[in-house]
Protein backbone atom coordinates (compact mmCIF):
# COMPACT_ATOMS: atom_id res chain seq x y z
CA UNK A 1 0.00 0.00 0.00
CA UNK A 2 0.95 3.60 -0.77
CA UNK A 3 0.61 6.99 0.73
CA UNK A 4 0.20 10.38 -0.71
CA UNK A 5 -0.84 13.91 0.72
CA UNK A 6 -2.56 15.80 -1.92
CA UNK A 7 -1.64 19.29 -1.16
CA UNK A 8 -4.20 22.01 -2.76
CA UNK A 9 -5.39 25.88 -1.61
CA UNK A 10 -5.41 28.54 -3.26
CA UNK A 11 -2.80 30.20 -5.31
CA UNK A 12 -0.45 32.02 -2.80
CA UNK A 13 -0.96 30.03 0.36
CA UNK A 14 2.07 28.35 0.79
CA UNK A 15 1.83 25.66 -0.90
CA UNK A 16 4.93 24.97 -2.41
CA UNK A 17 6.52 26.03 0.95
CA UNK A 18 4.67 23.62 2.80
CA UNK A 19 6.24 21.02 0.29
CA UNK A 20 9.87 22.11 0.68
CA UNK A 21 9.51 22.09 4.85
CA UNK A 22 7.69 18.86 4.72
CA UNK A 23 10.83 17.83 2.76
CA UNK A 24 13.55 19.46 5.01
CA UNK A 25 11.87 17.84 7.76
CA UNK A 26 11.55 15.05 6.99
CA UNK A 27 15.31 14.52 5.91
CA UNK A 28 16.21 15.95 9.44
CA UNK A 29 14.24 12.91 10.77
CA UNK A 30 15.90 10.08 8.44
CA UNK A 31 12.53 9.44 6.49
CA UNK A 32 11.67 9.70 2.69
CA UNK A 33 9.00 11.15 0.78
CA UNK A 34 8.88 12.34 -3.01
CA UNK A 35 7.49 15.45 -3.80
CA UNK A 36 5.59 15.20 -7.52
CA UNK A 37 4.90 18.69 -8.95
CA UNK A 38 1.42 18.85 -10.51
CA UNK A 39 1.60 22.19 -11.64
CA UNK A 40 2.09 22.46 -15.31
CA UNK A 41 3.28 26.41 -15.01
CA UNK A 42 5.55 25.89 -12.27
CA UNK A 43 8.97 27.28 -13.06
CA UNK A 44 11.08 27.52 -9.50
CA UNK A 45 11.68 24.42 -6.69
CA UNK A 46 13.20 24.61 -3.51
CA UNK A 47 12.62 20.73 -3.31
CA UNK A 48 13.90 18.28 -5.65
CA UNK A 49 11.44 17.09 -7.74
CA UNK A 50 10.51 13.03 -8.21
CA UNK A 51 7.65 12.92 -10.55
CA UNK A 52 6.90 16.30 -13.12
CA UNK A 53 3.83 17.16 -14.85
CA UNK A 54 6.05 19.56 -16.95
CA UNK A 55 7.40 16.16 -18.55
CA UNK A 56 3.99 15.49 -19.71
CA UNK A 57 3.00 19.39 -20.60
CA UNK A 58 3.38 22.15 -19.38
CA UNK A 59 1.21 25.69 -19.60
CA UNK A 60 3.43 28.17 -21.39
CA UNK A 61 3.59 25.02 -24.50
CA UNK A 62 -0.26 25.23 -24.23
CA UNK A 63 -0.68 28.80 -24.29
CA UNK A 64 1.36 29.41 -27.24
CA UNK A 65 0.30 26.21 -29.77
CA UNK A 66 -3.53 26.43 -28.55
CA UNK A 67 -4.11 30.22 -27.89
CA UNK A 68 -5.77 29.88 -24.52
CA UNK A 69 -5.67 32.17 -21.82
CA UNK A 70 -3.68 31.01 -18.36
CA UNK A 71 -6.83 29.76 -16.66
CA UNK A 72 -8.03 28.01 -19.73
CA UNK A 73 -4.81 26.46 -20.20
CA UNK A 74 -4.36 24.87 -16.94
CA UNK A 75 -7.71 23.35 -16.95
CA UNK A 76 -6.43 22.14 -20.37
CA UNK A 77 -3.13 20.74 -19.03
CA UNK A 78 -4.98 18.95 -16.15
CA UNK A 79 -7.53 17.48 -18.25
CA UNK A 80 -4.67 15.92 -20.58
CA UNK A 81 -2.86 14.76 -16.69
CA UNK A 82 -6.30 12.66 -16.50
CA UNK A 83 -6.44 11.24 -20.30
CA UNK A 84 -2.79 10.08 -19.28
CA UNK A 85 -2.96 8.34 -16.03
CA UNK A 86 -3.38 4.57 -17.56
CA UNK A 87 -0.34 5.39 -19.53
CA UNK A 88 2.43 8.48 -18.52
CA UNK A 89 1.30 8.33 -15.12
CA UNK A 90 1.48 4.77 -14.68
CA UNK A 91 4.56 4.48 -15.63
CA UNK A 92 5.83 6.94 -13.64
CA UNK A 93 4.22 5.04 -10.35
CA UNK A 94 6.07 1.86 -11.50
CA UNK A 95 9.55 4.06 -10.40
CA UNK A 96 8.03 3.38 -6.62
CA UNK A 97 7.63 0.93 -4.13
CA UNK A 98 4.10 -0.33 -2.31
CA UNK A 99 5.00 1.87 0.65
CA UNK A 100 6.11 4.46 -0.82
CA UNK A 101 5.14 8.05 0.40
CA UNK A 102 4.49 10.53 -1.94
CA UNK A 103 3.14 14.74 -1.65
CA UNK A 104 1.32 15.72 -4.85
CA UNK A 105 1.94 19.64 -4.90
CA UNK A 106 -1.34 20.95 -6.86
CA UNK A 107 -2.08 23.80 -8.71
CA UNK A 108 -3.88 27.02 -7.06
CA UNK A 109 -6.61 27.18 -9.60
CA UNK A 110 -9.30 27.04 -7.14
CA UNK A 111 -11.79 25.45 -10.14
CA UNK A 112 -9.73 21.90 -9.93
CA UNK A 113 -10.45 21.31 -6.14
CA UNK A 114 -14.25 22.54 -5.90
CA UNK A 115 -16.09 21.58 -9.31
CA UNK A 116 -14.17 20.74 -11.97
CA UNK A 117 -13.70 16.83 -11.18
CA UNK A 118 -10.23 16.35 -13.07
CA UNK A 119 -8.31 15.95 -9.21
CA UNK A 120 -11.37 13.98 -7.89
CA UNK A 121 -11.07 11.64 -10.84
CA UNK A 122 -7.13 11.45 -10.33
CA UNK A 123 -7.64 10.59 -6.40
CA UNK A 124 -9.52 7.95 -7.75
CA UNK A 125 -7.37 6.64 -10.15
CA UNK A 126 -4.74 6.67 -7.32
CA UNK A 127 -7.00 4.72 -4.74
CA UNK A 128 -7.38 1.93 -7.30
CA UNK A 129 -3.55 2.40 -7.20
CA UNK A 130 -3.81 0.70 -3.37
CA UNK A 131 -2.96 4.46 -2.20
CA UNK A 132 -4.29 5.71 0.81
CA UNK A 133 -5.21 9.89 -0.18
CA UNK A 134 -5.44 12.55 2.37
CA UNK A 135 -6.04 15.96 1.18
CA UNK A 136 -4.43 18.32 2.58
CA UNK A 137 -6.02 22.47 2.21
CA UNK A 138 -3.65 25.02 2.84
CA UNK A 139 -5.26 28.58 3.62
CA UNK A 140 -3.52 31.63 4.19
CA UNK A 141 -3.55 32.81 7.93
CA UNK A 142 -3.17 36.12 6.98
CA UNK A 143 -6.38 35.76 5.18
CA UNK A 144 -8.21 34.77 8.18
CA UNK A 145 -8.22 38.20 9.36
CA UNK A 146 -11.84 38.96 9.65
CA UNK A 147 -14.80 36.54 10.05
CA UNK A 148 -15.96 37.48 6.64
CA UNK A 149 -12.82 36.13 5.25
CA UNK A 150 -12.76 33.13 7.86
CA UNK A 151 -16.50 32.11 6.24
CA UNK A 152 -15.06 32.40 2.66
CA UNK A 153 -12.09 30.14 3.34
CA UNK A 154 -14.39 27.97 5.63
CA UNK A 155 -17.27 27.99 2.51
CA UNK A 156 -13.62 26.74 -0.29
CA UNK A 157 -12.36 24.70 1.97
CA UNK A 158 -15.75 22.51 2.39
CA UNK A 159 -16.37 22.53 -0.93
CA UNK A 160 -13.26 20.96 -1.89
CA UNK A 161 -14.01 18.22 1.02
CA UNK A 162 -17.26 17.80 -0.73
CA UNK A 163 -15.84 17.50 -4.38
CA UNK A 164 -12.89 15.05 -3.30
CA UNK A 165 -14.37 12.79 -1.12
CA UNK A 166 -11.12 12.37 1.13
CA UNK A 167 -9.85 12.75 4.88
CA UNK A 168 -9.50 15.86 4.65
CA UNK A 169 -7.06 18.66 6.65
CA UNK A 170 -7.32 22.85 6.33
CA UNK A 171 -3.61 23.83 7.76
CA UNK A 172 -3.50 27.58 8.61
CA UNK A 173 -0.14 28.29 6.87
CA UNK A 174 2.30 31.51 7.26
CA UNK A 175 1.79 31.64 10.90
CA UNK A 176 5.23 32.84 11.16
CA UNK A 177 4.08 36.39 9.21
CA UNK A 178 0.79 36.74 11.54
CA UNK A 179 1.84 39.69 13.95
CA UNK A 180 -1.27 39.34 16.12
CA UNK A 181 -1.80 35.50 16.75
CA UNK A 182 -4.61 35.64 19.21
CA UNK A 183 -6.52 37.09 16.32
CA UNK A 184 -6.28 34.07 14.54
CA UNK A 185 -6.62 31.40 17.30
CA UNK A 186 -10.42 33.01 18.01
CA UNK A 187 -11.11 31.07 14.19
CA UNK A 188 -9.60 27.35 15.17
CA UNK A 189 -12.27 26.72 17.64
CA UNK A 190 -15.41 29.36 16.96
CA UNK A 191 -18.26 29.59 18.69
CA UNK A 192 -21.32 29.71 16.02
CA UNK A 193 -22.96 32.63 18.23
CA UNK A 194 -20.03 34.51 18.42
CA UNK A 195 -19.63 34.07 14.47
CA UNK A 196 -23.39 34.99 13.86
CA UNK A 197 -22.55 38.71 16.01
CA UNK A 198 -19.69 39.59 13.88
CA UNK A 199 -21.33 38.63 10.45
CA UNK A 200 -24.52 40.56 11.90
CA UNK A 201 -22.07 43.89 12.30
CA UNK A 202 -20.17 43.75 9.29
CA UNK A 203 -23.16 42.97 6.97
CA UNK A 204 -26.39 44.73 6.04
CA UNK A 205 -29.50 43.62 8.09
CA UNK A 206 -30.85 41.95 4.70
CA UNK A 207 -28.19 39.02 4.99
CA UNK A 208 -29.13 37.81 8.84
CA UNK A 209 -30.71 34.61 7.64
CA UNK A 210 -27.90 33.99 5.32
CA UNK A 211 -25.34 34.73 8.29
CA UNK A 212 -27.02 32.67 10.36
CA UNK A 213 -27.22 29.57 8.28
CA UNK A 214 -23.50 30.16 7.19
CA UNK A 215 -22.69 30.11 11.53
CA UNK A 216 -24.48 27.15 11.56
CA UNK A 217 -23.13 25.28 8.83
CA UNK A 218 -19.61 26.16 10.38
CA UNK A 219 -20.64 24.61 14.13
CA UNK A 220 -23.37 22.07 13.63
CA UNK A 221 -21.60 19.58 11.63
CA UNK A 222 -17.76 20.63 12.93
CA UNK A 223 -16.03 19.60 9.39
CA UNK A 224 -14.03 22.64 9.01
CA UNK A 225 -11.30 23.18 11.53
CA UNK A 226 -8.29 24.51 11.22
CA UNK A 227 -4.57 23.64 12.32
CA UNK A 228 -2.07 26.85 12.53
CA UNK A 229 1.55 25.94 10.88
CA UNK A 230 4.57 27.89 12.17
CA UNK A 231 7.43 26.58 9.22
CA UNK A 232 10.15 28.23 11.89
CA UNK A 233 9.13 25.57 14.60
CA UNK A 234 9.94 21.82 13.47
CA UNK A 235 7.52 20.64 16.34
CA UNK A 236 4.68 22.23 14.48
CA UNK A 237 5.80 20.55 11.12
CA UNK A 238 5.99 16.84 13.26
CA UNK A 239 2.36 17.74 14.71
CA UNK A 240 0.90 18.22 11.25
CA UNK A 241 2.57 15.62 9.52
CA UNK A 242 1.86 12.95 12.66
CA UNK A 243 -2.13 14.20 11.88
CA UNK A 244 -1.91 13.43 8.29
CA UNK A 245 -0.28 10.60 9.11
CA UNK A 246 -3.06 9.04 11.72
CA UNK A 247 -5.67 10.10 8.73
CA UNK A 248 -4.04 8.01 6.48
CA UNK A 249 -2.53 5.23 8.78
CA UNK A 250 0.89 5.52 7.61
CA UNK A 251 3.24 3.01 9.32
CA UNK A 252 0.14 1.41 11.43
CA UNK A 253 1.25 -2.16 9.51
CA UNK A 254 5.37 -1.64 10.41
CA UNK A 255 6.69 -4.19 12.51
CA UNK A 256 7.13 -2.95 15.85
CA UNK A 257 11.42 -2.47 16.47
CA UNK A 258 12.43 -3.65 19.75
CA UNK A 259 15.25 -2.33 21.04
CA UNK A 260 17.81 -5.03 22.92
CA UNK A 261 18.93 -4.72 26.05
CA UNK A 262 21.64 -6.21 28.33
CA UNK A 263 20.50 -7.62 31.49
CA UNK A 264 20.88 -6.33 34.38
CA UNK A 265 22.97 -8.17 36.74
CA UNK A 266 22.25 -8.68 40.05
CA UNK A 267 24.30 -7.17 42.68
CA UNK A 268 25.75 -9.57 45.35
């Protein structure tokens, strides 16, 4: 059996970041995992890359032979990803082993994660792989700065956990940059109430039923919750990595390693 992380957001949230400290930590802790770029206009890594969509096709190739716009052309480039996975990708799985742990590091086109079903068909394809798929939904922190924004993110972030159908994980990323952190710790936990009176202030009287389905959305069914990720603090990598982990039940079939001891003699 496999494992993968399937690392999506939107664009500018870290995701590529993420990648490169998930990568840096884990070499620090003597453990391997390949990062596989699945952004076809990706041009700079700080991570070396195992797997490269770029290989396949790539955006700027698109662009200028087709004519299409950016956005058009990386819906184009990940529809022609999922017309490929019985053959290019395939192949390119054969390169690793059955427990093998690999970080797909996704596009920000927010289309591919909420209602275009190109990723949910390539989870798929990967499950039928014998990979276990965690998703894992970056957000920026410094986004979260207001409730309004908080909803928003909350709204994306559920309807990607909708569209994919995975375990599913919103990270608060860039907590390093966040100058006031109490600020954002009032959004990991809400309290639906306390949601509904800050919607209620910020927004015309003619949205109160809207606000207050939105707070209850949020608290009745507790799906979206986030976890805060401080990239200068290795113990907050190792907490968010042992989570995806746990979702995904990496190393739960290892064979336990006992460690030998010599016996203790008994004094006269």
């Amino acid at each position: 059996m496999g494992y993968a992380q399937l690392v999506i957001g939107p664009a500018g949230s870290g995701k590529s970041t993420y990648c490169s400290s998930l990568y840096d930590h884990c070499q620090t802790v003597g453990r391997t995992i390949h990062i596989v770029n699945l952004d076809p206009a990706a041009e700079h890594f700080d991570y070396p890359v195992d797997m490269d969509i770029r290989e396949l096709i790539s955006l700027d190739d698109v662009m200028e032979e087709i004519g299409l716009g950016p956005n058009g052309g990386l819906i184009y480039c990940m529809e022609h990803l999922e017309d490929s996975l019985d053959d290019w990708f395939d192949e390119q799985l054969e390169n690793y082993l059955d427990d093998d742990y690999l970080v797909f590091d996704c596009p920000g086109q927010i289309e591919l994660f909420t209602h275009v079903p190109v990723l949910r068909n390539f989870v798929e394809h990967l499950k039928r792989k014998n990979f276990n798929v965690c998703a894992v939904y970056l957000l920026d922190s410094q986004f979260v700065s207001d409730v309004t924004k908080y909803i928003s993110g909350c709204m994306a972030s559920l309807s990607a956990m909708i569209q994919l159908e995975l375990p599913h994980i919103n990270i608060l990323s860039k907590m390093d940059l966040v100058s006031n952190k109490k600020e954002v710790e009032e959004y990991l936990d809400p309290n639906a109430q306390v949601l509904l009176s800050q919607l209620n202030r910020q927004m015309a009287p003619r949205f109160g039923k809207l606000n207050k389905c939105l707070a209850e959305l949020v608290d009745d069914y507790s799906m979206v919750n986030f976890i805060p990720l401080d990239l200068r603090k290795e113990s907050s990598i190792q907490y968010v990595l042992s989570y995806i982990d746990t979702c995904i039940q990496y190393g739960e079939d290892a064979d336990v390693k006992v460690r030998d001891f010599e016996p203790i003699e008994d004094e006269d």
